[in-house]
C-alpha atoms as a PDB file:
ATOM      1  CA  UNK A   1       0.000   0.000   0.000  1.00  0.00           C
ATOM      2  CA  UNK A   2       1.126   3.601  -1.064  1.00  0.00           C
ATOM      3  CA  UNK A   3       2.218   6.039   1.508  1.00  0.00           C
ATOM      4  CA  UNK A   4      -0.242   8.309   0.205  1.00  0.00           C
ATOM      5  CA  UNK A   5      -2.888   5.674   0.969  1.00  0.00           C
ATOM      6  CA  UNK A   6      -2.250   4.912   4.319  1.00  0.00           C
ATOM      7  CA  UNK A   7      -2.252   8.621   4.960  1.00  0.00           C
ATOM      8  CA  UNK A   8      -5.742   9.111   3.221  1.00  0.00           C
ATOM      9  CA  UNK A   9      -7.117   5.877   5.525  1.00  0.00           C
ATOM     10  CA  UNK A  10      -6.042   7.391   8.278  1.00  0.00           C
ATOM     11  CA  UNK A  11      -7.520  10.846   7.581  1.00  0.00           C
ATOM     12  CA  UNK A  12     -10.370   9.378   7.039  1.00  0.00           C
ATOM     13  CA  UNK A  13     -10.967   7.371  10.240  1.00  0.00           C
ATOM     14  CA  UNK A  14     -13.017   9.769  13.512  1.00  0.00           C
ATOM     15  CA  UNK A  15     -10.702  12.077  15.262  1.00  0.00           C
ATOM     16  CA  UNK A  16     -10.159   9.638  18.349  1.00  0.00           C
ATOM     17  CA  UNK A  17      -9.456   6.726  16.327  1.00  0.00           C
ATOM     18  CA  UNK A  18      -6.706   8.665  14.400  1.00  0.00           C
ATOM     19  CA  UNK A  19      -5.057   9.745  17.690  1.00  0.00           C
ATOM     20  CA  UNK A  20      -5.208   6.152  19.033  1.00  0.00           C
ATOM     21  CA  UNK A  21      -3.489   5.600  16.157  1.00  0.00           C
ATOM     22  CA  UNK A  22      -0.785   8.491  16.287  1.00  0.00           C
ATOM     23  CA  UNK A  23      -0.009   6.827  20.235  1.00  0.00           C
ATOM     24  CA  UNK A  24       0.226   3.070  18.599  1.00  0.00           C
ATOM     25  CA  UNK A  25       2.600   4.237  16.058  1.00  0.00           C
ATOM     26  CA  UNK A  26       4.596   6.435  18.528  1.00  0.00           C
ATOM     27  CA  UNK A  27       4.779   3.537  20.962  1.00  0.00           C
ATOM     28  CA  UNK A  28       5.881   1.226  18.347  1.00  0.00           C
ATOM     29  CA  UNK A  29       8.651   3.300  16.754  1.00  0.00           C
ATOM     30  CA  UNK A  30      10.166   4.094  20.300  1.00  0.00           C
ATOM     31  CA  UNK A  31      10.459   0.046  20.981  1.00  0.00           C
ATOM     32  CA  UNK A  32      11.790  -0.316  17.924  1.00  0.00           C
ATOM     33  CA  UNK A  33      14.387   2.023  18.278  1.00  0.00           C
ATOM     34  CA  UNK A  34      15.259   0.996  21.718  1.00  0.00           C
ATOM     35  CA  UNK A  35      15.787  -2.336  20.132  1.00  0.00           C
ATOM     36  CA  UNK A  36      17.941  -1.403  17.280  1.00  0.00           C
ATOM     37  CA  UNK A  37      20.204   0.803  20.197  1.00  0.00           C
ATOM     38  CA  UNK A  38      20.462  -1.711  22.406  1.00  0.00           C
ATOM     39  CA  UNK A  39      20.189  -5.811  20.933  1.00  0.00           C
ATOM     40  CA  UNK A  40      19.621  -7.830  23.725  1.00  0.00           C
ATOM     41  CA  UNK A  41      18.421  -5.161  26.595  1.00  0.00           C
ATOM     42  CA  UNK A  42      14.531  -5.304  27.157  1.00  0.00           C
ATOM     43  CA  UNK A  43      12.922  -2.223  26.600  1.00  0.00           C
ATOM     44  CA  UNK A  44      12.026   0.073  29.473  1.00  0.00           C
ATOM     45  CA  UNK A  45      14.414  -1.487  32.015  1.00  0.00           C
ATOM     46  CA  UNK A  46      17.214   0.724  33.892  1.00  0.00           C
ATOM     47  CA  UNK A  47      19.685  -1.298  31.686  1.00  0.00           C
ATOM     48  CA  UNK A  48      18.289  -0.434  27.868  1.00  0.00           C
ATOM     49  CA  UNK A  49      18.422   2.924  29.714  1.00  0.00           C
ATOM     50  CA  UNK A  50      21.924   2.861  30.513  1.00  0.00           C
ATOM     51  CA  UNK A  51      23.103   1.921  27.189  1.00  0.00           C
ATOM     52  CA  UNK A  52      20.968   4.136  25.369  1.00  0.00           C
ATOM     53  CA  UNK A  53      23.157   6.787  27.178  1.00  0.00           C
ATOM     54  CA  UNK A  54      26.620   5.148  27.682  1.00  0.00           C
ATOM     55  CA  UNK A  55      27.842   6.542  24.136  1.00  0.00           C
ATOM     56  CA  UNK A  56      26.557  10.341  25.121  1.00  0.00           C
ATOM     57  CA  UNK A  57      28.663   9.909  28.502  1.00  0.00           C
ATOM     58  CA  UNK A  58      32.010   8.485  26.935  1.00  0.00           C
ATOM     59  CA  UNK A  59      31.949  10.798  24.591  1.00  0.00           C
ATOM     60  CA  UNK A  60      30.665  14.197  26.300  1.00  0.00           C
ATOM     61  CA  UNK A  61      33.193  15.536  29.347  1.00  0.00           C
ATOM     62  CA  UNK A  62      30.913  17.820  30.207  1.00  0.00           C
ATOM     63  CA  UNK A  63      28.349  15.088  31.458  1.00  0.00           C
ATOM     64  CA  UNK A  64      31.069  13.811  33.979  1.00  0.00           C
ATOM     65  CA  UNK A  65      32.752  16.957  35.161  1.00  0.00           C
ATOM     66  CA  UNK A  66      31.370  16.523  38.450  1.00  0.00           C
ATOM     67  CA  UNK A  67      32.934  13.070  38.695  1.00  0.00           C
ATOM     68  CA  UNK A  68      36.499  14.272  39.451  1.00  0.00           C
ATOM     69  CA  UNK A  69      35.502  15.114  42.554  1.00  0.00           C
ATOM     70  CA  UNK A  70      34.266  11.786  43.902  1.00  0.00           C
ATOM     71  CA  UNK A  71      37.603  11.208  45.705  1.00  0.00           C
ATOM     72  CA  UNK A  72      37.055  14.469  47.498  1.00  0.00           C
ATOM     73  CA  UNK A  73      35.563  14.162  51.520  1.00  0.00           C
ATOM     74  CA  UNK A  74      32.310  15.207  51.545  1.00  0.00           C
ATOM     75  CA  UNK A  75      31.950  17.085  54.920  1.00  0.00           C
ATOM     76  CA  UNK A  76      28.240  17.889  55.271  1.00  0.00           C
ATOM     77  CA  UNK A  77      27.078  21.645  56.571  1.00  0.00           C
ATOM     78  CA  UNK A  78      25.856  21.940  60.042  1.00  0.00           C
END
């Protein structure tokens, strides 16, 4: 089926039932894009999470400035 199609089938169907629609397809393209970043991590969990963003904090100093301090005491204010 023709792009064009689709796009008149769906302009065609009641308000609501194109928005249902527009939420399915968002839904969908998200998983599959968590998939395609991350083979082998389930969707959703902490861990697709974490690898979605490992390449943005390897890569990015400014994301880990604040971890050259860790060795540092932390002496809390009283």
């Amino acid at each position: 089926m023709l792009r064009a199609n689709i796009v008149r089938e769906i302009q065609a169907l009641p308000f609501q039932e194109q928005f249902e629609m527009l939420e399915y397809l968002a839904r969908s393209l998200r998983q599959q894009s968590q998939a395609q970043a991350c083979p082998g991590t389930a969707p959703g969990t902490l861990t697709a999470a974490a690898e979605a963003l490992r390449c943005d904090y390897q890569n990015d100093p400014e994301l880990t400035a604040f971890t050259a301090l860790d060795c540092e005491d932390f002496h809390a204010a009283r």
